[in-house]
Protein backbone atom coordinates (compact mmCIF):
# COMPACT_ATOMS: atom_id res chain seq x y z
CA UNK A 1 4.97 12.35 24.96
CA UNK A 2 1.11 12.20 25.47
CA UNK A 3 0.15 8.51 24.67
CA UNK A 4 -2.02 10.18 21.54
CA UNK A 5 1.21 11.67 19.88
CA UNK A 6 2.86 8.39 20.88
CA UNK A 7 0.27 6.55 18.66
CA UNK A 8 0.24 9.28 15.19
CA UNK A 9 4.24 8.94 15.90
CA UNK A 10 3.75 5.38 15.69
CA UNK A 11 1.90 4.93 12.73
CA UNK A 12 3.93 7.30 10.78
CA UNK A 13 7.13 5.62 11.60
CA UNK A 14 5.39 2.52 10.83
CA UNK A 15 4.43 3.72 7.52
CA UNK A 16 7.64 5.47 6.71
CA UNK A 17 9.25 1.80 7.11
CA UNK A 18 6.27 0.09 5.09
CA UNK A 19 5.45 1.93 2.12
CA UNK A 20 8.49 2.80 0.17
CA UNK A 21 9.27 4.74 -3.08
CA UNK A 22 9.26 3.20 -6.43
CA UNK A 23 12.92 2.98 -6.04
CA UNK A 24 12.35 1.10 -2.32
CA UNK A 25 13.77 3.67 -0.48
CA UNK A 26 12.55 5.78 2.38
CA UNK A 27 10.00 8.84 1.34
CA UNK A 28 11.59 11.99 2.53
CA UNK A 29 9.80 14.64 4.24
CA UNK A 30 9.86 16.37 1.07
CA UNK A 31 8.40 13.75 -0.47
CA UNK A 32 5.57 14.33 1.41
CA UNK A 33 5.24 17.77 1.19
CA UNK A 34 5.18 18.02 -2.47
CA UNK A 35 2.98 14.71 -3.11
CA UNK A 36 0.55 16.57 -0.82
CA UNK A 37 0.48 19.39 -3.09
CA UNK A 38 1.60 21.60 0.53
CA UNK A 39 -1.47 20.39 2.46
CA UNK A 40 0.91 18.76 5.01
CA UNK A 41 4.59 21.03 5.52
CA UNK A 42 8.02 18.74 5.48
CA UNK A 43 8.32 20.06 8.86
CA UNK A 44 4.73 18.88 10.44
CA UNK A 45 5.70 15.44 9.44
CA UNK A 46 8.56 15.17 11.24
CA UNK A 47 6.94 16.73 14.24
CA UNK A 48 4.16 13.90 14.10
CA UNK A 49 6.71 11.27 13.25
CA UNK A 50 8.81 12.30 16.05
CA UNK A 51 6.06 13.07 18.99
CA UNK A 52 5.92 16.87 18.76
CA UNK A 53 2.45 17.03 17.59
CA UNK A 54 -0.14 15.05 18.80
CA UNK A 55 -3.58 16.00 17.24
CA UNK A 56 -3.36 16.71 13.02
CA UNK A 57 -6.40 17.91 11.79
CA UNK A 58 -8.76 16.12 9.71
CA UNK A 59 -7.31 17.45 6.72
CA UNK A 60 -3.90 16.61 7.50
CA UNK A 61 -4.95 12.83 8.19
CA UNK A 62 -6.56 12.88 4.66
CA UNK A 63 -3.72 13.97 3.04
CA UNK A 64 -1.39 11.66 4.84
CA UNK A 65 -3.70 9.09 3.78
CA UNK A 66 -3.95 9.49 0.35
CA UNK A 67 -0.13 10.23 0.20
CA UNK A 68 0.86 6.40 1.94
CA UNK A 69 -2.54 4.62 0.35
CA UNK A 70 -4.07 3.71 3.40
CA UNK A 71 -7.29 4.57 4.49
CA UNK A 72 -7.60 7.40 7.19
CA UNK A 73 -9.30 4.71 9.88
CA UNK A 74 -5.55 3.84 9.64
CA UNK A 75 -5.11 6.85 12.06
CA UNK A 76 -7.67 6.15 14.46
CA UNK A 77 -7.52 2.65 14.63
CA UNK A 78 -7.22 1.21 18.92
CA UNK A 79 -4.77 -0.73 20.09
CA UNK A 80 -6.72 -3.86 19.70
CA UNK A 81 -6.94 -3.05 15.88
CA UNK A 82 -3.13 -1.80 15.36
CA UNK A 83 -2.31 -5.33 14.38
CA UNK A 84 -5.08 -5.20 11.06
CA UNK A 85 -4.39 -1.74 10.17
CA UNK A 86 -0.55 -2.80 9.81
CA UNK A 87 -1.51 -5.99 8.51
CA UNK A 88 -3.60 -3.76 5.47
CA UNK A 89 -0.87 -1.27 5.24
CA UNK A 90 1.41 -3.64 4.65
CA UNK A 91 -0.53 -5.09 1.71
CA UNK A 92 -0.81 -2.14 0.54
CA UNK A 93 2.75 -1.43 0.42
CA UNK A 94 2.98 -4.66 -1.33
CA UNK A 95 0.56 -3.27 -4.02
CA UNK A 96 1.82 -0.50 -4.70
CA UNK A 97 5.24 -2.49 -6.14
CA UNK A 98 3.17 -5.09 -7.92
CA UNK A 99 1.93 -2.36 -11.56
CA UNK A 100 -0.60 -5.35 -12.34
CA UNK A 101 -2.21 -5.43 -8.88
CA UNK A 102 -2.00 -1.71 -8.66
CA UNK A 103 -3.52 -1.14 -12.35
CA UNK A 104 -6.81 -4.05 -10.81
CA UNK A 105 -6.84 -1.56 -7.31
CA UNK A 106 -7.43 1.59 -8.94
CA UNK A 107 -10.06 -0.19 -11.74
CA UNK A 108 -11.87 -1.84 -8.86
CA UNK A 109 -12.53 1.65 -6.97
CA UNK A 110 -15.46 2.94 -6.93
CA UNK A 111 -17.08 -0.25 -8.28
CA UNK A 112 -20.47 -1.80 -6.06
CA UNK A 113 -19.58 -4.63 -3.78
CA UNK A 114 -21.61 -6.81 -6.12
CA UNK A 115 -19.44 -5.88 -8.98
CA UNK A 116 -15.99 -6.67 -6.53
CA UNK A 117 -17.52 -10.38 -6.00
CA UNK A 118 -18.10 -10.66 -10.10
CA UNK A 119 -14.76 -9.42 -10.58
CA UNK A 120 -12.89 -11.68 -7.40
CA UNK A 121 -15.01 -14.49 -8.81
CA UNK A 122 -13.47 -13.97 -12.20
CA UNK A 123 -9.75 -13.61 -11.21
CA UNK A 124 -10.23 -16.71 -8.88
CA UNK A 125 -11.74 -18.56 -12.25
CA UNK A 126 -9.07 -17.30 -14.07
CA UNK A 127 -5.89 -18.14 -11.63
CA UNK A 128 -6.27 -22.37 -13.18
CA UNK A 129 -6.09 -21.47 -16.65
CA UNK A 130 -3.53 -18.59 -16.23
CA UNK A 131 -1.50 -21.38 -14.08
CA UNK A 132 -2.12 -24.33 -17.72
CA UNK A 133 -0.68 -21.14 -19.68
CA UNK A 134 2.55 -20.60 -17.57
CA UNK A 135 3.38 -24.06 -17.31
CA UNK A 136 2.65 -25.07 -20.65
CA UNK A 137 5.24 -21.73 -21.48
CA UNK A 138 8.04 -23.15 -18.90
CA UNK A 139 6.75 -26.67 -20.55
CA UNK A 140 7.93 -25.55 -24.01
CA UNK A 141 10.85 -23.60 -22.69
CA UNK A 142 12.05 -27.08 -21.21
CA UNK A 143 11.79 -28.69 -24.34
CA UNK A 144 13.52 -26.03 -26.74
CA UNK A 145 16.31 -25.77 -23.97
CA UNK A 146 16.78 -29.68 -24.47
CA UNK A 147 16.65 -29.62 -28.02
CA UNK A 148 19.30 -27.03 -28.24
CA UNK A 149 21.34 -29.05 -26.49
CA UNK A 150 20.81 -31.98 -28.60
């Protein structure tokens, strides 16, 4: 294997064990194929993920992209940058199970950078007085579970 195919083979296999289906289990190549609406075959994905192929087109990366929710720069990244693109995949993977954080990813895009820092300012606001609410919840939880067994 060229060390280019070595590197697509990598991050494939890298994001075959990150990202996961709803369920947590492994996407299949079939997966792939039909949540690429056929841009990238069942087949090319296992050559990339195994070292056969070594330079997708541009199209291809796209697709891949959009499919496992990481930017294409994820693709190119160098060596010296592997460690933050798995580092973002990961989150990303991590988002992906979390519906709450998914539903704020998918408002957020598209928005300005100014309107990000209005809305990160608000959540950070927010995170105190959403903290008061759950413990005042687990607060009165505590005190019907003792009453009960009064």
């Amino acid at each position: 294997m060229t060390r280019a195919a070595d590197a697509i083979a990598a991050k494939i296999e890298y994001l075959f064990n990150t990202v996961r289906r709803p369920d947590g289990r492994e996407y299949t190549y079939d997966d792939i194929e039909r949540g690429t609406q056929g841009r990238v075959s069942r087949s090319y994905v296992w050559k990339l993920r195994n070292g056969r192929s070594q330079n997708p087109s541009l199209d291809v990366i796209e697709a891949l992209a959009e499919f496992f929710h990481v930017p294409p720069e994820f693709f190119f990244s160098l060596d010296n940058d592997a460690e933050d693109a798995q580092r973002d995949a990961a989150l990303v993977a991590a988002l992906l199970h979390d519906p709450a954080a998914r539903r704020l990813a998918e408002a957020a895009r598209g928005m300005t950078p100014t309107a990000v820092r209005i809305v990160l300012g608000l959540i950070a606001a927010l995170r105190p007085i959403d903290g008061m609410v759950a413990d005042a919840a687990r607060q009165a939880a505590g005190e019907a579970d003792v009453r009960g067994r009064g």
